[in-house]
C-alpha atoms as a PDB file:
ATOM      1  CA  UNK A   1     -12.597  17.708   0.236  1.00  0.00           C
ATOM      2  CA  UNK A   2      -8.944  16.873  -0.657  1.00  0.00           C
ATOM      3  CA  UNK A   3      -6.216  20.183  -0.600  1.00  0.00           C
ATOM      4  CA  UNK A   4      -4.585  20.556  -3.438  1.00  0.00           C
ATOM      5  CA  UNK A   5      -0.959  20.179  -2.316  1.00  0.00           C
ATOM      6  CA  UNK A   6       2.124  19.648  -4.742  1.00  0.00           C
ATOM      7  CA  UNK A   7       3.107  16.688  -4.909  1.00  0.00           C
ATOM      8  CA  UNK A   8       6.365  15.828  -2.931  1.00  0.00           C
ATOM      9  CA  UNK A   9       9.663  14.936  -4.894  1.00  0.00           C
ATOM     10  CA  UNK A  10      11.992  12.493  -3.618  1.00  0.00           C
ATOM     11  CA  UNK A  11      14.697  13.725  -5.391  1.00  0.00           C
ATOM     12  CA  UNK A  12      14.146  17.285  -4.159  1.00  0.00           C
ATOM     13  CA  UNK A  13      15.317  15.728  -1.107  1.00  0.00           C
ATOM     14  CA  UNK A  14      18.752  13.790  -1.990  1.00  0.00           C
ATOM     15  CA  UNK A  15      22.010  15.188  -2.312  1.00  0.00           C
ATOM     16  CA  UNK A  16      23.847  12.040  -4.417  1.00  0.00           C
ATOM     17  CA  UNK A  17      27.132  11.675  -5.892  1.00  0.00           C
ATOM     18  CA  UNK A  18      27.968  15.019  -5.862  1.00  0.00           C
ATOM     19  CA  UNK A  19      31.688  16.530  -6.292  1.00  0.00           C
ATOM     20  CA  UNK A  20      33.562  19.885  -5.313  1.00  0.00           C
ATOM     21  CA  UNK A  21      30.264  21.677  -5.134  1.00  0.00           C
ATOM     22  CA  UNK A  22      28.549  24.481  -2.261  1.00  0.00           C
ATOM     23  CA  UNK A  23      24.929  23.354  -2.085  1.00  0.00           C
ATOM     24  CA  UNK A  24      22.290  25.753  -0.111  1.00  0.00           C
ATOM     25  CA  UNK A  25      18.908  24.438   1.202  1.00  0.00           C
ATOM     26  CA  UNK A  26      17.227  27.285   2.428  1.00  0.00           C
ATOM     27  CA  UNK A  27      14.459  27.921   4.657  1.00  0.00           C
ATOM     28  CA  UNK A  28      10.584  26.680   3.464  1.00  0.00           C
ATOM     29  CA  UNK A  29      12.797  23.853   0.918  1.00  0.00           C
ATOM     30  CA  UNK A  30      12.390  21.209   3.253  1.00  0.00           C
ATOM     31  CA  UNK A  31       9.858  21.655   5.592  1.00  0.00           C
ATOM     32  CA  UNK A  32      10.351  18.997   8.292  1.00  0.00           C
ATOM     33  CA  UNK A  33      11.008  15.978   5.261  1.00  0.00           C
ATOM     34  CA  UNK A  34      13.547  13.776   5.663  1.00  0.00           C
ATOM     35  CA  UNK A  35      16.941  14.916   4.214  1.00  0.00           C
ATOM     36  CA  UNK A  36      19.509  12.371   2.332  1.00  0.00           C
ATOM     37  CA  UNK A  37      23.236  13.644   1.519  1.00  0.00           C
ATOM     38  CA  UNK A  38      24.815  10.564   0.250  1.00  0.00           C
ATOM     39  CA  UNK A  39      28.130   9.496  -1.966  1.00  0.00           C
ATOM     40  CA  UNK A  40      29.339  13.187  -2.090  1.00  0.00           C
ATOM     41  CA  UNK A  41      32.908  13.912  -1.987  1.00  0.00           C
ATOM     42  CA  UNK A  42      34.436  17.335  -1.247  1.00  0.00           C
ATOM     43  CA  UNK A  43      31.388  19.391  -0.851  1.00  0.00           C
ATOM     44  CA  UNK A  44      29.705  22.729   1.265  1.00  0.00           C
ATOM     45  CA  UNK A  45      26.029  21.944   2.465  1.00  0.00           C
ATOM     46  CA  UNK A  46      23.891  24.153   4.067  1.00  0.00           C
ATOM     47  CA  UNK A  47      20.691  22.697   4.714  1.00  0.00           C
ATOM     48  CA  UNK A  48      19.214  26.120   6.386  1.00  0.00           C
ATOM     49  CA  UNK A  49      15.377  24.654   6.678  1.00  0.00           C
ATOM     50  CA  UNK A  50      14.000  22.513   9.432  1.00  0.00           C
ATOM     51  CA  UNK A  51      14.340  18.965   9.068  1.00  0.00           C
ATOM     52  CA  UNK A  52      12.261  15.946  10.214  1.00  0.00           C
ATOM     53  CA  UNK A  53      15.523  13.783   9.671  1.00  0.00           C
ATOM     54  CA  UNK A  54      18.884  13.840   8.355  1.00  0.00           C
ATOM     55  CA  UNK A  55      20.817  10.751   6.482  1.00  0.00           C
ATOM     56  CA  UNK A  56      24.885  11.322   5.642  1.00  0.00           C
ATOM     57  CA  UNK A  57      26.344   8.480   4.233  1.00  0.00           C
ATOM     58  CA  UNK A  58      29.399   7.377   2.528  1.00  0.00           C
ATOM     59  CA  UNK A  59      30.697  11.446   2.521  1.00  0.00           C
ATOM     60  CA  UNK A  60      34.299  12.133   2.209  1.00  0.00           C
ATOM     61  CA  UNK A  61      36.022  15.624   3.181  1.00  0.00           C
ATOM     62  CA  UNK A  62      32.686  17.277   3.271  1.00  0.00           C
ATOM     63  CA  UNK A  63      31.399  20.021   5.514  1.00  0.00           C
ATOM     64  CA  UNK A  64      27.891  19.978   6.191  1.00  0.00           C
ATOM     65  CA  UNK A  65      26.165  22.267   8.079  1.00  0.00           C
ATOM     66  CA  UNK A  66      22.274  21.780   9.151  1.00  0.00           C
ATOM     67  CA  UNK A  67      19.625  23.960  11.126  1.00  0.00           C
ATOM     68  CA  UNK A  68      17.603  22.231  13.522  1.00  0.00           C
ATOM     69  CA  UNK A  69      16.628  18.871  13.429  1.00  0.00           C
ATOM     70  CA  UNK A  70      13.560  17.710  15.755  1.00  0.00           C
ATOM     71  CA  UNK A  71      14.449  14.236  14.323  1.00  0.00           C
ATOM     72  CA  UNK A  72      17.783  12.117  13.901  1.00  0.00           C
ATOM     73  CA  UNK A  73      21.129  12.473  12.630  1.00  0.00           C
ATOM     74  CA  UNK A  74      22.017   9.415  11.286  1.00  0.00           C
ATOM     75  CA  UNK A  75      26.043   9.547   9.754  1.00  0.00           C
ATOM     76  CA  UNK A  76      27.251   6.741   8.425  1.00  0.00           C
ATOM     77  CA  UNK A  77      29.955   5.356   6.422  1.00  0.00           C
ATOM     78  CA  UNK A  78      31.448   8.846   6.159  1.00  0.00           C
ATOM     79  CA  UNK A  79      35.147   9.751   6.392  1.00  0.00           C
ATOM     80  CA  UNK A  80      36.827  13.180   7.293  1.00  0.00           C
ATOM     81  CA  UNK A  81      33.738  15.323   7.673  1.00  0.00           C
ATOM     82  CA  UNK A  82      33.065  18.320  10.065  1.00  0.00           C
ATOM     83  CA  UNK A  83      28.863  18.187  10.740  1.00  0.00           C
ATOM     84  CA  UNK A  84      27.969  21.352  12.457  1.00  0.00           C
ATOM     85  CA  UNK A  85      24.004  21.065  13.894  1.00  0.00           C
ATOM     86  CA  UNK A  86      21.441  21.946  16.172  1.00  0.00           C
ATOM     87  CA  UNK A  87      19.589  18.792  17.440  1.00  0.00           C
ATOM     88  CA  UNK A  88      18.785  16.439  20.688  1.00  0.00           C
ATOM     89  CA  UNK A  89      21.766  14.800  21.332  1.00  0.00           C
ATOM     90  CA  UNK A  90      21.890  10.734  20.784  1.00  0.00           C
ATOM     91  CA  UNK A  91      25.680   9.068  20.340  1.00  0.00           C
ATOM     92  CA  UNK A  92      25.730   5.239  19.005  1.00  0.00           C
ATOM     93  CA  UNK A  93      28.480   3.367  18.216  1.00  0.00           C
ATOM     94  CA  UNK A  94      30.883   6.373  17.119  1.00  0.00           C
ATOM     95  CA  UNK A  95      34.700   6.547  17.308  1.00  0.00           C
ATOM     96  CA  UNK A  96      36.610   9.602  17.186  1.00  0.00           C
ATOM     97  CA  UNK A  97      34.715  12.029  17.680  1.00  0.00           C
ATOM     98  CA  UNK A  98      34.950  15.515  18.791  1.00  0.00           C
ATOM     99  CA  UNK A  99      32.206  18.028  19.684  1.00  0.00           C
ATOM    100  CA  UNK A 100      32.587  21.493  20.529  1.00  0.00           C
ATOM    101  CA  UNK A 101      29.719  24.830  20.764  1.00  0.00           C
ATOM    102  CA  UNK A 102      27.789  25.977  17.904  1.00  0.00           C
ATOM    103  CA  UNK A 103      27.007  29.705  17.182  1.00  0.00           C
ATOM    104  CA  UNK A 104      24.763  30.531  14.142  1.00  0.00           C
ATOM    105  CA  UNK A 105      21.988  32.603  13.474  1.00  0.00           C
ATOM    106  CA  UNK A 106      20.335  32.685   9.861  1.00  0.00           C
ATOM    107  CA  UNK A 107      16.664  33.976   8.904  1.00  0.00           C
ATOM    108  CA  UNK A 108      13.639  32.184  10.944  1.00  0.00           C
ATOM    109  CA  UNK A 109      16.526  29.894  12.497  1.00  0.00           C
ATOM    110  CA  UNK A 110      15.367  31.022  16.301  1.00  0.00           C
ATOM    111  CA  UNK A 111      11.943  30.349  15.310  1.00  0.00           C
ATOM    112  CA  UNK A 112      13.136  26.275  14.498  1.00  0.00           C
ATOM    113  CA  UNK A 113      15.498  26.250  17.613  1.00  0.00           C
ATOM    114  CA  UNK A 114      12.106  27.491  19.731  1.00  0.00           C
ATOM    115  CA  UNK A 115       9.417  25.239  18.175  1.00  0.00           C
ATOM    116  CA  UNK A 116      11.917  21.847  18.269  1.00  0.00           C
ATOM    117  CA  UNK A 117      13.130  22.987  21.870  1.00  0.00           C
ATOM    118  CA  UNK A 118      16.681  21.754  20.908  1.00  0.00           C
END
């Protein structure tokens, strides 16, 4: 017999064409979907949930952070950003780039970082 499961949103899963906005995805909002922040321009994400995937394209002068991600972290298109993440690391085709150490701790986040081993 078939669980009855809500059904899943796409849109609860896109951040598009957003402007001079703070967005907060916090934990159990995702639960390992894929993520999409595209066409935003001067925003504050926090995507505080594990993630199967994560999509940023065509951002400008945003600052995104995300918890970990036992997927990929696809950026693309995006201009003056600062990405802060936890994830396996994978560099393709990227100019001008700088990376640097990481420090955060938020509720359950040890419990991602454990269960991904990343």
């Amino acid at each position: 017999e078939k669980e009855d499961r809500p059904a899943i949103r796409k849109e609860d899963f896109i951040l598009d064409k957003l402007n001079n906005e703070t967005i907060y995805q916090l934990p159990g909002l995702i639960n390992e979907q894929q993520f999409i922040v595209q066409n935003c321009n001067n925003c504050i994400t926090y995507v505080l949930d594990h993630t199967d995937q994560i999509q940023v394209d065509d951002c400008t002068n945003c600052q995104i952070l995300i918890g970990p991600a036992h997927g990929s972290i696809f950026i693309q298109d995006s201009t003056n950003c600062i990405l802060a993440t936890v994830c396996q690391l994978i560099i393709e085709s990227s100019l001008y780039i700088r990376f640097g150490c990481l420090t955060l701790s938020y509720y359950k986040n040890i419990l991602f970082v454990d269960k991904y081993k990343v």
